[in-house]
C-alpha atoms as a PDB file:
ATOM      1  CA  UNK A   1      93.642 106.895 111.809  1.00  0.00           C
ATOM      2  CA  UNK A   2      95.775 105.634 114.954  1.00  0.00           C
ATOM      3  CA  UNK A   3      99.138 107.548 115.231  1.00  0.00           C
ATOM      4  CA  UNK A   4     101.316 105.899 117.288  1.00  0.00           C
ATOM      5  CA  UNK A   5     104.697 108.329 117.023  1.00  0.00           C
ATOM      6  CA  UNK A   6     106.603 110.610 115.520  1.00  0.00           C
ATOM      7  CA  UNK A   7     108.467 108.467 113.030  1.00  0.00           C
ATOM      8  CA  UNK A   8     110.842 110.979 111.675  1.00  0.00           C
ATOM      9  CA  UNK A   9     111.301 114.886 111.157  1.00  0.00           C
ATOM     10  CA  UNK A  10     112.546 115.603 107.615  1.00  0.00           C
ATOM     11  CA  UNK A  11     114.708 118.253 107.188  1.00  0.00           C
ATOM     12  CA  UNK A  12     116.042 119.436 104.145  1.00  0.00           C
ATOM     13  CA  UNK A  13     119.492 120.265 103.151  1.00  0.00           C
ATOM     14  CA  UNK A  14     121.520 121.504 100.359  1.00  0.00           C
ATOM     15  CA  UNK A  15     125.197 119.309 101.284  1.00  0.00           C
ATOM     16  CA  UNK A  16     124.310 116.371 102.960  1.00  0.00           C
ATOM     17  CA  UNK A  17     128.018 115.664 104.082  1.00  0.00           C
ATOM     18  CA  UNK A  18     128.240 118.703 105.661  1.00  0.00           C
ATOM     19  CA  UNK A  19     125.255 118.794 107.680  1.00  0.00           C
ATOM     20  CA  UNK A  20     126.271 115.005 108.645  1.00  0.00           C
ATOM     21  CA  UNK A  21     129.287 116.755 110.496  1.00  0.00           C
ATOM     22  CA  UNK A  22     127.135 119.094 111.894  1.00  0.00           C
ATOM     23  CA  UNK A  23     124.884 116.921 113.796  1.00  0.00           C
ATOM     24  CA  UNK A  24     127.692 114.644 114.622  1.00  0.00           C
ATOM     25  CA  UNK A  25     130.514 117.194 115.596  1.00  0.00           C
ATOM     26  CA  UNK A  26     128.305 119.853 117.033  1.00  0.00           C
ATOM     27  CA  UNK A  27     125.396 117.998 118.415  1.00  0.00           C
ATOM     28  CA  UNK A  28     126.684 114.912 119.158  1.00  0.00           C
ATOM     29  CA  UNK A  29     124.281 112.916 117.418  1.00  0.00           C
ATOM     30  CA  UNK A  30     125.430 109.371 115.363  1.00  0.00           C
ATOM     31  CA  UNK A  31     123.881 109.022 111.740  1.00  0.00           C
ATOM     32  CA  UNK A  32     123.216 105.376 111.507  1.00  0.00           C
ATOM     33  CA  UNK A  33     122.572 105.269 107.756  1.00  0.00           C
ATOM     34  CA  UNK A  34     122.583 106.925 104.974  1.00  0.00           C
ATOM     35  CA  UNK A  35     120.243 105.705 101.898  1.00  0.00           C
ATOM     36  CA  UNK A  36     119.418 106.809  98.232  1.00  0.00           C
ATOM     37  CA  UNK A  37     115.713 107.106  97.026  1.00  0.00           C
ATOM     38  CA  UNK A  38     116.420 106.986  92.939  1.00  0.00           C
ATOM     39  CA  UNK A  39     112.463 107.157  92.457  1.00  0.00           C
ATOM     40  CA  UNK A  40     112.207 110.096  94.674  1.00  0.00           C
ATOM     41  CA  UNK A  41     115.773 112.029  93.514  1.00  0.00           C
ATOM     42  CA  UNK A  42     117.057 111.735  97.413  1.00  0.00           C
ATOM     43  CA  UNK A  43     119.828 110.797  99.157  1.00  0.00           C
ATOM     44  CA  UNK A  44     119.061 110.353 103.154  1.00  0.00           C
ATOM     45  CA  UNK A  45     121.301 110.555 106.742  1.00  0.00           C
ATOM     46  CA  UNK A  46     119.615 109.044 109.697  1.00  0.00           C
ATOM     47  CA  UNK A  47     120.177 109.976 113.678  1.00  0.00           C
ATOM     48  CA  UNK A  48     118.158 108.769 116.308  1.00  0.00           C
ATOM     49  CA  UNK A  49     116.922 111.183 118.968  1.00  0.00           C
ATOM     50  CA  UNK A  50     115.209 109.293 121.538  1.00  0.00           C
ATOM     51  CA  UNK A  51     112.703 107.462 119.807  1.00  0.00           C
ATOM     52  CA  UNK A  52     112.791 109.967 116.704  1.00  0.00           C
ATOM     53  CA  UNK A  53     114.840 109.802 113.815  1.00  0.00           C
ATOM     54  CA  UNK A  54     116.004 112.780 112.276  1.00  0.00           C
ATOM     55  CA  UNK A  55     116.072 112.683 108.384  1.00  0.00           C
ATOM     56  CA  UNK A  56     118.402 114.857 106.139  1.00  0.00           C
ATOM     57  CA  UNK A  57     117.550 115.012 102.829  1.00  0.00           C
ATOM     58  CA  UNK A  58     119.768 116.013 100.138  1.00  0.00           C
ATOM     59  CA  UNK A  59     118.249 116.621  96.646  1.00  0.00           C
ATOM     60  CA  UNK A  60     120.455 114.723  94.223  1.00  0.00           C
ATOM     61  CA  UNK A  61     118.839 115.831  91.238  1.00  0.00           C
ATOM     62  CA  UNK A  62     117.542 119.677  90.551  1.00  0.00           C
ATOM     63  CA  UNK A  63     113.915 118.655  89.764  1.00  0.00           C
ATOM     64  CA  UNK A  64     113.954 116.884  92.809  1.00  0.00           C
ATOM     65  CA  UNK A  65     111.088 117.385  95.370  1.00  0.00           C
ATOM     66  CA  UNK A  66     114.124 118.660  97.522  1.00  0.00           C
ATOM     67  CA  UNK A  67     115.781 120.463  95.119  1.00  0.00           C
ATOM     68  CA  UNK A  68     112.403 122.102  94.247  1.00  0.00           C
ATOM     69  CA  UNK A  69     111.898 122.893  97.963  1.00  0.00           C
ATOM     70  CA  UNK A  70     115.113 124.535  98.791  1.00  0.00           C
ATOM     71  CA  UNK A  71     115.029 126.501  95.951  1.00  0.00           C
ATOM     72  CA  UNK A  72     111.765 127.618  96.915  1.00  0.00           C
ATOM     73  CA  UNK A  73     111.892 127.949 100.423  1.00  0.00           C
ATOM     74  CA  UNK A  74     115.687 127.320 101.585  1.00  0.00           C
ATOM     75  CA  UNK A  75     116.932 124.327 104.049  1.00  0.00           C
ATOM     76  CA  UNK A  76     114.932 123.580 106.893  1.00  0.00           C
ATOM     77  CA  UNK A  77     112.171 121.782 108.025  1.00  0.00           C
ATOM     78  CA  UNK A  78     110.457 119.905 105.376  1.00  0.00           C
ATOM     79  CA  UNK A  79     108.013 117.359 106.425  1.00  0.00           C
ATOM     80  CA  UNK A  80     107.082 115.327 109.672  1.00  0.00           C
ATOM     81  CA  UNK A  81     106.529 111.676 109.978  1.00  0.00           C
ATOM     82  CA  UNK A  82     103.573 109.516 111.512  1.00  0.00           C
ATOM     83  CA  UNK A  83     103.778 105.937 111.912  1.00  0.00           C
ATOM     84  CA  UNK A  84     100.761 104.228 111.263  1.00  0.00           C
ATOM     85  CA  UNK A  85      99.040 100.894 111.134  1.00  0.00           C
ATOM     86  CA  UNK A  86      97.355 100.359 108.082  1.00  0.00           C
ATOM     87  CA  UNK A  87      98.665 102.628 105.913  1.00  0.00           C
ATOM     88  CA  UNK A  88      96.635 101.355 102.617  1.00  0.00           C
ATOM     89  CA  UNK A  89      93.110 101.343 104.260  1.00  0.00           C
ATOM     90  CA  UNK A  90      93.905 104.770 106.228  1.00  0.00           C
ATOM     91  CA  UNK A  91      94.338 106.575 102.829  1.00  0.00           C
ATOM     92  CA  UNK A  92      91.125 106.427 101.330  1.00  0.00           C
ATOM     93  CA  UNK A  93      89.693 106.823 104.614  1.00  0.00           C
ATOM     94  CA  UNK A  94      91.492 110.203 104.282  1.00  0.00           C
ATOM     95  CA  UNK A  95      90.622 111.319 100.729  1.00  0.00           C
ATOM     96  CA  UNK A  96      87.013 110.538 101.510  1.00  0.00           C
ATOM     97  CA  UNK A  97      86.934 113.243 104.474  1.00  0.00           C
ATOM     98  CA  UNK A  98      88.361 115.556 101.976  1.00  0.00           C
ATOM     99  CA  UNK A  99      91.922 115.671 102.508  1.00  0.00           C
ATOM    100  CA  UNK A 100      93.803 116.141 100.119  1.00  0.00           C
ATOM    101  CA  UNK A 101      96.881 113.435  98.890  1.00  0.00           C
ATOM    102  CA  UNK A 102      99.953 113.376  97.321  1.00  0.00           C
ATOM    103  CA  UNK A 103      99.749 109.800  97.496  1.00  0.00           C
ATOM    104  CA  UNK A 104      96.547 108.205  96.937  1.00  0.00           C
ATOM    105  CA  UNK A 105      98.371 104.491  97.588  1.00  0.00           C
ATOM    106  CA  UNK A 106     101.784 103.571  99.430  1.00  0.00           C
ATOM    107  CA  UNK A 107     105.035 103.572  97.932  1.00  0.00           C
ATOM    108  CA  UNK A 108     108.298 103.034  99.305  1.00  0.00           C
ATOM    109  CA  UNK A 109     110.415 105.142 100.694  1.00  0.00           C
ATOM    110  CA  UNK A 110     113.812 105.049 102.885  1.00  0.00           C
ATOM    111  CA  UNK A 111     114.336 102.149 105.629  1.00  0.00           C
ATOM    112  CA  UNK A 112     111.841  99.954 103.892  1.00  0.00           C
ATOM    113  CA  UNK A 113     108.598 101.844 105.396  1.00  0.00           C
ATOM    114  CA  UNK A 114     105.816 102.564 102.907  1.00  0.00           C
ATOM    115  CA  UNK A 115     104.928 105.573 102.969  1.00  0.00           C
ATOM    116  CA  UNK A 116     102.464 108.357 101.675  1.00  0.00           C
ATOM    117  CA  UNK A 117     102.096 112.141 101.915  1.00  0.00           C
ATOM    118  CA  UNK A 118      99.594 114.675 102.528  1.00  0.00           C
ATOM    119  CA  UNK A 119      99.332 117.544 100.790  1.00  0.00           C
ATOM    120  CA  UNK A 120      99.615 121.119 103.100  1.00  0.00           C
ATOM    121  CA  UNK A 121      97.234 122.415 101.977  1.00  0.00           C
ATOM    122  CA  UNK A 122      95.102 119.856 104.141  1.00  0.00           C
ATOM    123  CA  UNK A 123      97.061 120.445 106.945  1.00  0.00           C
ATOM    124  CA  UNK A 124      97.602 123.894 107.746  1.00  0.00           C
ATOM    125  CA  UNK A 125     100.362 124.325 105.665  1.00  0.00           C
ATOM    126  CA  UNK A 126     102.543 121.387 107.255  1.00  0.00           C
ATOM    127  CA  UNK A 127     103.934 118.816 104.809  1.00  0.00           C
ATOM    128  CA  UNK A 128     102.979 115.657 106.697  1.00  0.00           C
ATOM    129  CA  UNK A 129     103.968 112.059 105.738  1.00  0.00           C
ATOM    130  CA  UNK A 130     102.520 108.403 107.252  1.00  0.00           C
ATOM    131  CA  UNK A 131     104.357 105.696 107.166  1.00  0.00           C
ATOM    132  CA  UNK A 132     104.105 101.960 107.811  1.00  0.00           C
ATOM    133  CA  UNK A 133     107.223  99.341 109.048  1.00  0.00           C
ATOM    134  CA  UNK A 134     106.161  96.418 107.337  1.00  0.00           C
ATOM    135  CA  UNK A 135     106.807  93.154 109.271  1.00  0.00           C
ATOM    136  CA  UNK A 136     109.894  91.297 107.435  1.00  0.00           C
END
């Protein structure tokens, strides 16, 4: 597997309007979009930092994999991005060196990318995502 950047950091939060303002008033930072995931119960902010995007993610349903994770661990840090090149043939490349997957094959997530987790318990405990721009 070929990383080529940091895609995104995914942080999770419990208000995503607020923590819009907070990025924007005290940080400076612009959100550029803001997106719902119905299949993954998520609604998304964007910001660009350099050539990393930061990702809020607001749970907008209890059961939610947010909701789940705030209520088990708080707001924070929830996952980091890869981007990737050949996100469908790098996945069982991974399983069969014993990772372990949350996704065994792409689906899509926010901005168009397909994406795909992996689980942290492969990863020392770090929630890690790849992800693929698809050419339009």
């Amino acid at each position: 597997m070929e990383i080529s950047h940091i895609e995104h950091i995914g942080i999770a939060v419990s208000n995503l309007s607020e923590a819009i303002i907070f990025y924007e008033k005290k940080l400076g930072l612009k959100c550029y979009n803001i997106e719902e995931v119905k299949d993954q119960k998520v609604k998304t902010a964007f910001f660009m930092v350099g050539q990393t995007k930061i990702e809020l993610l607001e749970s907008t349903e209890e059961d939610g994999p947010i909701g789940k994770f705030i209520e088990k661990k708080g707001q924070g840090i929830h996952h980091i991005a890869f981007a990737v090149k050949g996100i469908e043939n790098i996945l069982p490349e991974l399983e069969n060196n014993g990772i372990h997957l949350i996704d065994k094959s792409p689906r899509k997530g926010a901005e168009g990318l397909d994406i795909a987790f992996i689980h942290p318990k492969s990863t020392h405990g770090v929630l890690i995502e790849i992800c693929e721009e698809k050419k339009k």
